[in-house]
Each structure stands twice: as structure tokens, then as C-alpha cells.
N, C-alpha and C. Protein backbone atom coordinates (compact mmCIF):
# COMPACT_ATOMS: atom_id res chain seq x y z
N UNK A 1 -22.80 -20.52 -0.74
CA UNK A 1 -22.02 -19.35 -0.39
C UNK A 1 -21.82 -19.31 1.12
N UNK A 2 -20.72 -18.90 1.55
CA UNK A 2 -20.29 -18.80 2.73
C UNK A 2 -20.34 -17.72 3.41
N UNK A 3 -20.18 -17.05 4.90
CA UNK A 3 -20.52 -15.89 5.15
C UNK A 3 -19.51 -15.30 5.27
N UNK A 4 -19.93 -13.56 5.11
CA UNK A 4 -19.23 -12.61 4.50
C UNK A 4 -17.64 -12.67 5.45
N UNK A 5 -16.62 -12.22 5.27
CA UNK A 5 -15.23 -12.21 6.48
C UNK A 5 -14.73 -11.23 6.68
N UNK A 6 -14.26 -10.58 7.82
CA UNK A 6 -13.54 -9.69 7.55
C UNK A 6 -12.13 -9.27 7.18
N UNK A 7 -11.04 -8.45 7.18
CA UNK A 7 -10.13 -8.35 6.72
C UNK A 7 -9.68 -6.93 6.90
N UNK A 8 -8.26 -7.01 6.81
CA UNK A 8 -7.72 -5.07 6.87
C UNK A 8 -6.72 -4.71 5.54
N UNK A 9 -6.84 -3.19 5.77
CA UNK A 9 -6.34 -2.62 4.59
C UNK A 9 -5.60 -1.99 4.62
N UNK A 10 -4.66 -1.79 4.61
CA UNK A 10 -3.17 -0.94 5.29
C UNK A 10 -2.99 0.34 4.04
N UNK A 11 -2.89 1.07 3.70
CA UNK A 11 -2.72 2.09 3.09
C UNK A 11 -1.09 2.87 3.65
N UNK A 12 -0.54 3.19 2.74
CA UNK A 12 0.51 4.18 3.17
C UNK A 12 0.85 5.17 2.16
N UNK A 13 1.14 6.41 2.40
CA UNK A 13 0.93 7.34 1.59
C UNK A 13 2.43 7.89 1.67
N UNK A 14 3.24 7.80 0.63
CA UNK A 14 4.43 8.24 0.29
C UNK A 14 4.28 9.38 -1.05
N UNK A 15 5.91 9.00 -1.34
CA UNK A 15 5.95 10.60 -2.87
C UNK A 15 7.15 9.11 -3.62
N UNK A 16 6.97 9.59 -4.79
CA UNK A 16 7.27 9.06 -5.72
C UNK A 16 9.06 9.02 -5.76
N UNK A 17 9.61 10.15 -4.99
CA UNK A 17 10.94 10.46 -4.59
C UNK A 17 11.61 9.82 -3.43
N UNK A 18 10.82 9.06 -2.82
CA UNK A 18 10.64 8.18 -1.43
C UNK A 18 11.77 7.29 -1.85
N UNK A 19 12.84 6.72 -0.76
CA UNK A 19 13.34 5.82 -0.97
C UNK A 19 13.86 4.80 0.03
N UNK A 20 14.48 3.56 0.02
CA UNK A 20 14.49 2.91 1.67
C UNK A 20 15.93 2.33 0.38
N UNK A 21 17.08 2.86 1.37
CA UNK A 21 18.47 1.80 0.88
C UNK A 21 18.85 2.20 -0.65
N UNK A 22 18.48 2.96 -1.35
CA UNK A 22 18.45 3.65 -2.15
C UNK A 22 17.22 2.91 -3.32
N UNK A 23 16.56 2.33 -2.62
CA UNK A 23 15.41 1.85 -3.99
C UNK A 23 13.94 2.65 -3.89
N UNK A 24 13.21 2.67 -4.65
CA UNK A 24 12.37 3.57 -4.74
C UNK A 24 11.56 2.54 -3.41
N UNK A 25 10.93 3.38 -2.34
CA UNK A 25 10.01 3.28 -1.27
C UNK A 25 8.70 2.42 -1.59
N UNK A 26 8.26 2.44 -2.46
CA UNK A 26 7.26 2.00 -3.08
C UNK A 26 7.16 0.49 -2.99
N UNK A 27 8.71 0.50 -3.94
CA UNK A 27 9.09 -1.20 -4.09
C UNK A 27 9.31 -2.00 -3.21
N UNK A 28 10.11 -1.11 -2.19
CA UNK A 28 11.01 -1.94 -1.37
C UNK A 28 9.74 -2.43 -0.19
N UNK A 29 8.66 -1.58 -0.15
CA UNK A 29 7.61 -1.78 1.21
C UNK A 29 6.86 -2.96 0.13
N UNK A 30 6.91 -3.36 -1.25
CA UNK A 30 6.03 -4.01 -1.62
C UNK A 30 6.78 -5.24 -1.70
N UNK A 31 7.80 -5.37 -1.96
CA UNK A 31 9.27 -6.13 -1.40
C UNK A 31 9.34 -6.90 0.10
N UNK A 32 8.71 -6.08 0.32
CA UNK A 32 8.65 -6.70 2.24
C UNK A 32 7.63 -7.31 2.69
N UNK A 33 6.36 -6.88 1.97
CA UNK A 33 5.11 -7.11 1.80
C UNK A 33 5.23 -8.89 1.37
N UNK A 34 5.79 -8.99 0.16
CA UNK A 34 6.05 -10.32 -0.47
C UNK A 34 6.74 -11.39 0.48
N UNK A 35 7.48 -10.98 1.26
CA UNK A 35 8.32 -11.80 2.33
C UNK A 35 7.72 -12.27 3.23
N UNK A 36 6.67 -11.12 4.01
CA UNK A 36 6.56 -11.22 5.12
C UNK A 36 4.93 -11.86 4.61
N UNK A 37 4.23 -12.22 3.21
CA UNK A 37 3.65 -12.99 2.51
C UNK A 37 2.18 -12.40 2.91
N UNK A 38 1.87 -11.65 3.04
CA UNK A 38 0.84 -10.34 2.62
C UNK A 38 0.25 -11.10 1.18
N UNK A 39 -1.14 -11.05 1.84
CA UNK A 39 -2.43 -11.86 0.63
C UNK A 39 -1.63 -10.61 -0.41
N UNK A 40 -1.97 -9.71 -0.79
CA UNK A 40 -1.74 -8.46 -1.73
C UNK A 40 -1.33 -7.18 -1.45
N UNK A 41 -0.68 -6.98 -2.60
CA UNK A 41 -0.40 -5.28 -2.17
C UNK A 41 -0.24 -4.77 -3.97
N UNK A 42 -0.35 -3.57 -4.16
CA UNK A 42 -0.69 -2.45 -5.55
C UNK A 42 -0.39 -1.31 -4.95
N UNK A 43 0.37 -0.85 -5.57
CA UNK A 43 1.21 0.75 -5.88
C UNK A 43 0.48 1.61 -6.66
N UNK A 44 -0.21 2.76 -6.29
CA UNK A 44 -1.01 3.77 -6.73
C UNK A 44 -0.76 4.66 -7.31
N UNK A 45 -0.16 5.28 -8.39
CA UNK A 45 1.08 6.23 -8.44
C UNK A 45 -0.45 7.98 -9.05
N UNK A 46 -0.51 8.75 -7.95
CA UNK A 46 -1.59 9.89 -8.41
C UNK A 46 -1.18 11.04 -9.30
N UNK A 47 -2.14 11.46 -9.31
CA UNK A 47 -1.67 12.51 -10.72
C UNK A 47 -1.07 14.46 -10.12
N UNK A 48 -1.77 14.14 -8.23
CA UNK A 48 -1.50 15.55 -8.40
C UNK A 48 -1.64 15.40 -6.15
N UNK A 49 -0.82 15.63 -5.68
CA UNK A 49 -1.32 16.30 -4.08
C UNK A 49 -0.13 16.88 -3.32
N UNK A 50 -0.52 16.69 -1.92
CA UNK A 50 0.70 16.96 -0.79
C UNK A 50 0.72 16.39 0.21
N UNK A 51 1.56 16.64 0.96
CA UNK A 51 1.68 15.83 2.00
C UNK A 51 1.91 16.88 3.24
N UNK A 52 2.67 16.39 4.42
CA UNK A 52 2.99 17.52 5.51
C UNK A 52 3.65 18.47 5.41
N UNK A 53 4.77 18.44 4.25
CA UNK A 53 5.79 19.33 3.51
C UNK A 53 5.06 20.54 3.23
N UNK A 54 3.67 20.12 2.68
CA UNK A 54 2.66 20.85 1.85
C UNK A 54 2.93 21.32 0.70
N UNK A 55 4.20 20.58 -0.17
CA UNK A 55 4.96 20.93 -1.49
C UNK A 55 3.90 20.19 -2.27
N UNK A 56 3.57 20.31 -3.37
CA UNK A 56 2.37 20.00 -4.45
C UNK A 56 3.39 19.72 -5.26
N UNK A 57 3.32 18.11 -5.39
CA UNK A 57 3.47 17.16 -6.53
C UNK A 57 2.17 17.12 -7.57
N UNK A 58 2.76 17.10 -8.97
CA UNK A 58 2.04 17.43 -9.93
C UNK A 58 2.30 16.74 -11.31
N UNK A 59 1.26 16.08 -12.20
CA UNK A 59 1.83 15.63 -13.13
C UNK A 59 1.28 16.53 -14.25
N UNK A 60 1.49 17.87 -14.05
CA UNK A 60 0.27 18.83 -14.84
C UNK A 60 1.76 18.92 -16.13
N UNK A 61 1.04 19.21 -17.02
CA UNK A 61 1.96 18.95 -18.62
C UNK A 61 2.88 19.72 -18.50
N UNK A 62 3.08 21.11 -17.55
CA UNK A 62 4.28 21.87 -18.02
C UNK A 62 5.17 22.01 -16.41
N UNK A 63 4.76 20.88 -15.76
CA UNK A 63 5.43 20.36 -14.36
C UNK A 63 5.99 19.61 -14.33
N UNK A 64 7.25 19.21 -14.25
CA UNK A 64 8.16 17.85 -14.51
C UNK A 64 8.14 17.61 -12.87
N UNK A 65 7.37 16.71 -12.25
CA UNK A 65 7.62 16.51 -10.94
C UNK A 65 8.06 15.01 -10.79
N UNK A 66 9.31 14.55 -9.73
CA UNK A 66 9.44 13.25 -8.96
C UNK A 66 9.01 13.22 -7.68
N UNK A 67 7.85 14.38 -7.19
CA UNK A 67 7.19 14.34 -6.16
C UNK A 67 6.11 13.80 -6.30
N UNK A 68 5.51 13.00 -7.19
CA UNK A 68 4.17 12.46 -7.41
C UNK A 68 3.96 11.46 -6.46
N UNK A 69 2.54 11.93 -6.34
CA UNK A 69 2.12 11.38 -4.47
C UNK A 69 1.95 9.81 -5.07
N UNK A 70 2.09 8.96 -4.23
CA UNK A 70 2.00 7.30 -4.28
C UNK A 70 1.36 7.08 -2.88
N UNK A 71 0.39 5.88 -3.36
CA UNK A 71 -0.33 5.29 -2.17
C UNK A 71 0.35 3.63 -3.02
N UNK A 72 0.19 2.78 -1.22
CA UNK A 72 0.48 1.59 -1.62
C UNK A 72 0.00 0.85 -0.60
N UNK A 73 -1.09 0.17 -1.25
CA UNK A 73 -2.22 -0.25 -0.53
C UNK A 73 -2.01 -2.07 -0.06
N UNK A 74 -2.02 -2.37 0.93
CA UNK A 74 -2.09 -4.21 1.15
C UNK A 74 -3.55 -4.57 1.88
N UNK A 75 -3.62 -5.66 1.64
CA UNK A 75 -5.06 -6.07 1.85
C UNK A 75 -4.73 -7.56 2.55
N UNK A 76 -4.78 -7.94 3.67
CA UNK A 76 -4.76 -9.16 4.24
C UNK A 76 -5.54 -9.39 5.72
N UNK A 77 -5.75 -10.91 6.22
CA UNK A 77 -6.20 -10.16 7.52
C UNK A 77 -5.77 -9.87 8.59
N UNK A 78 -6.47 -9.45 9.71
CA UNK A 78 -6.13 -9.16 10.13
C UNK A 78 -5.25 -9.06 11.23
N UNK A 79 -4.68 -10.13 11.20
CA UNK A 79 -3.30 -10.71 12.17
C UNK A 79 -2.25 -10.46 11.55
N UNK A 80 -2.27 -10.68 9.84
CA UNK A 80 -1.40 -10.26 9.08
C UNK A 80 -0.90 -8.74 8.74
N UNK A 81 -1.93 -7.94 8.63
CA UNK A 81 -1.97 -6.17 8.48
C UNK A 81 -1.15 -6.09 9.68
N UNK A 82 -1.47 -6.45 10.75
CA UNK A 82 -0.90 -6.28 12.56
C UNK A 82 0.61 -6.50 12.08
N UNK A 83 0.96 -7.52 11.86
CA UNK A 83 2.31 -8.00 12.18
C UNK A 83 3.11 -7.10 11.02
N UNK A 84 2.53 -6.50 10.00
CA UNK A 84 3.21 -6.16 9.00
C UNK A 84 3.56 -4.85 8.92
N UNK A 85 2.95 -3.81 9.88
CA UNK A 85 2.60 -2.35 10.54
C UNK A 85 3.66 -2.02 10.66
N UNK A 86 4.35 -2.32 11.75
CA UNK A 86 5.78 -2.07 12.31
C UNK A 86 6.85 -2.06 11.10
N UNK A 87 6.88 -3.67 10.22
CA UNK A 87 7.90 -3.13 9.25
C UNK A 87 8.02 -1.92 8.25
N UNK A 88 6.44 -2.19 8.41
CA UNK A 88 6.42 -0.35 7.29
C UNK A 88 6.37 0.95 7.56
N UNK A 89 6.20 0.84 9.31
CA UNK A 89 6.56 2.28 9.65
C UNK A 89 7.95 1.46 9.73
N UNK A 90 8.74 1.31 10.04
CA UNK A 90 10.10 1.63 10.25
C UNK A 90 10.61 1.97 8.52
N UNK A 91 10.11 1.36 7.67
CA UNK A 91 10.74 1.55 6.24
C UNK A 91 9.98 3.28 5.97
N UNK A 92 9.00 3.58 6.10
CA UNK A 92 8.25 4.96 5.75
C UNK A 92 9.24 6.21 6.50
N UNK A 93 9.72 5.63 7.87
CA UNK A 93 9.78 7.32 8.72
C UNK A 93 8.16 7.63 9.11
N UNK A 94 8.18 9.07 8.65
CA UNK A 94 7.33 9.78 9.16
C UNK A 94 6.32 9.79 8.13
N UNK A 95 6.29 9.09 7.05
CA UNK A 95 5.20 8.95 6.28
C UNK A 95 3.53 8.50 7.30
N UNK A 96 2.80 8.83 6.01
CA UNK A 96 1.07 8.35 6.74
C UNK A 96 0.81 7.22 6.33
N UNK A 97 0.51 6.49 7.57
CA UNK A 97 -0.27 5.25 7.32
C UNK A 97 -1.62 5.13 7.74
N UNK A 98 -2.68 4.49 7.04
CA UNK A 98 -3.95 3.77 7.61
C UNK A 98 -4.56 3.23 7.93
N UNK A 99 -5.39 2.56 8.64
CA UNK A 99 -5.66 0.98 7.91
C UNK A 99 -7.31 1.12 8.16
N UNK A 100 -8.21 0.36 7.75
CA UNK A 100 -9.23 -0.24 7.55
C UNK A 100 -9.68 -1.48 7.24
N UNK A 101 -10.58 -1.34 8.48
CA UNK A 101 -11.67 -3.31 7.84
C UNK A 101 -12.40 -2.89 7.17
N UNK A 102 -12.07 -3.98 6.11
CA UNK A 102 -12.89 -4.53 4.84
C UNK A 102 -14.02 -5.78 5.04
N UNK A 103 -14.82 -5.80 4.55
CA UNK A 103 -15.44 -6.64 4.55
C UNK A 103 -15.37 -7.58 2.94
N UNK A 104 -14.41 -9.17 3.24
CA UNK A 104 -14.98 -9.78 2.44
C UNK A 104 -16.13 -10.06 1.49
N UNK A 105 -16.68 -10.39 0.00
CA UNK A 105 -18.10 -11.06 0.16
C UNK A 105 -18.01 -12.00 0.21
N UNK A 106 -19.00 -12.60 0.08
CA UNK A 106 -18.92 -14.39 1.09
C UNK A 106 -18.51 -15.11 0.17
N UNK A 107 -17.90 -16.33 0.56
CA UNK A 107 -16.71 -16.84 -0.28
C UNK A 107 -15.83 -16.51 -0.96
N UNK A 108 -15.20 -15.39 -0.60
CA UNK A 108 -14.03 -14.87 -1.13
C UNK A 108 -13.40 -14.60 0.43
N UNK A 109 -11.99 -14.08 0.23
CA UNK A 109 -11.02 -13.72 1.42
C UNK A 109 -9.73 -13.28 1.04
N UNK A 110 -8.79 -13.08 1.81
CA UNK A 110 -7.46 -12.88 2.04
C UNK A 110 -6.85 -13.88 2.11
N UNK A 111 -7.31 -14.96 1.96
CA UNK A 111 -6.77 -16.51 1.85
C UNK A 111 -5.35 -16.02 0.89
N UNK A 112 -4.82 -17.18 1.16
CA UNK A 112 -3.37 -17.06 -0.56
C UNK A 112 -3.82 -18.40 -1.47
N UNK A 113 -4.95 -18.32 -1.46
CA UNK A 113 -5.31 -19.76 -2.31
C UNK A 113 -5.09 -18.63 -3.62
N UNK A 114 -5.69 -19.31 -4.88
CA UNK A 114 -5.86 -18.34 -6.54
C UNK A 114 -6.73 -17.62 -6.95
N UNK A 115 -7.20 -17.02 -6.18
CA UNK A 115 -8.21 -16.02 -5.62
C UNK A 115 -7.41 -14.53 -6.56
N UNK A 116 -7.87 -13.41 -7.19
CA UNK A 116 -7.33 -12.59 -7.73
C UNK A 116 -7.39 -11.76 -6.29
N UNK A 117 -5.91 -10.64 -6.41
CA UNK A 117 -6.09 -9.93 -5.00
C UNK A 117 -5.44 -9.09 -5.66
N UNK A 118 -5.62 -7.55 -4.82
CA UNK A 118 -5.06 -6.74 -5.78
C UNK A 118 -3.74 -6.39 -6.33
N UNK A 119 -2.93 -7.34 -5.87
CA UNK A 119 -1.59 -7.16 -6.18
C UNK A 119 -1.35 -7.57 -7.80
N UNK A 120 -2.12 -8.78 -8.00
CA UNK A 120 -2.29 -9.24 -9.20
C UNK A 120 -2.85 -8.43 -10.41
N UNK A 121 -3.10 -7.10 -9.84
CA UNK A 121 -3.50 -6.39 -11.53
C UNK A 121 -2.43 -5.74 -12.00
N UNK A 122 -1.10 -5.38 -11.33
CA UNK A 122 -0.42 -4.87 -11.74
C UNK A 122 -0.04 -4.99 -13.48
């Protein structure tokens, strides 16, 4: 076993109504993600929050909402998270972004070898 690596985690927090060029926001940042060849990325779609609006998206049974909060998370390292920042604030606006180091466990990574990453559970 090899020792542990690190790595970052980009998070961005949109609404389900989000859109870039008229495609849903979600796709199109996971779309860009794929290009710009990001180890992984997974679309979070939640059941209930808000954002700065402070409008409450809801998937409660007698709420028909297309405000349902979405996170869409990439995981690569960290030269890659860097370079990939900029395209997704410019696609978000004023949406929230995050990021965090992760810590690999040892012998695993952000490599693009066939490694499962989370893009792959979709």
C-alpha cells in the first residue's frame, strides 16, 4: 500500500430551475466538467432547502416544486479543482461554491486510471 494523497472537492450549490444556454445547470457544469476531464463529478438532487433568495424548495407531497436544491459535487486534484473554478463560477453567476481537501486512502486517487469515482454511480 502506498501513502495516503491528497485531493479537492469542489461542491456547488444550485436549484433544480438553474440553467446555462437553456440546459438544466446541473448538466451543463457536469458537461464541462467532462471536457475540461475532471477525475469525477455526481449531481445531488435534495429533498427540501434555500438558498440567498431564502425561497424553500420542497419535495413535500402536496408541493410541486422546480426549485429543488441540487449540489454537484467534483472530486479531482488539486491543480485540476484550480483550473476548473473559474469555468464554474462563470457558468453558476452568483451561485455557492466550495471546495475541500480530501484525503485519498493509500492507493487509491484522482488518477483517471479504472478506479470507481463518484461520477460513476450515477
Amino acid at each position: 500500500m502506498g501513502r495516503p494523497s491528497k485531493g479537492q472537492r469542489l461542491c456547488v450549490y444550485i436549484s433544480e430551475s438553474d440553467r446555462f444556454h437553456h440546459q438544466p445547470l446541473a448538466d451543463a457544469l457536469i458537461d464541462a466538467a467532462r471536457r475540461e476531464g475532471i477525475a469525477g463529478a455526481t449531481a445531488l438532487r435534495g429533498i427540501e432547502g434555500f438558498g440567498a433568495s431564502r425561497r424553500l424548495g420542497t419535495a413535500r407531497i402536496l408541493s410541486a416544486s422546480d426549485r429543488l436544491p441540487v449540489v454537484v459535487v467534483f472530486i479531482d486534484e488539486q491543480p485540476n479543482i484550480e483550473r476548473f473554478i473559474p469555468i464554474a463560477a462563470d457558468m453558476i453567476g452568483d451561485g455557492l461554491m466550495t471546495v475541500e481537501t480530501v484525503d485519498f486512502p493509500a492507493g487509491r486517487s484522482a488518477g483517471h486510471g479504472r478506479r470507481t469515482m463518484p461520477g460513476d454511480l450515477q
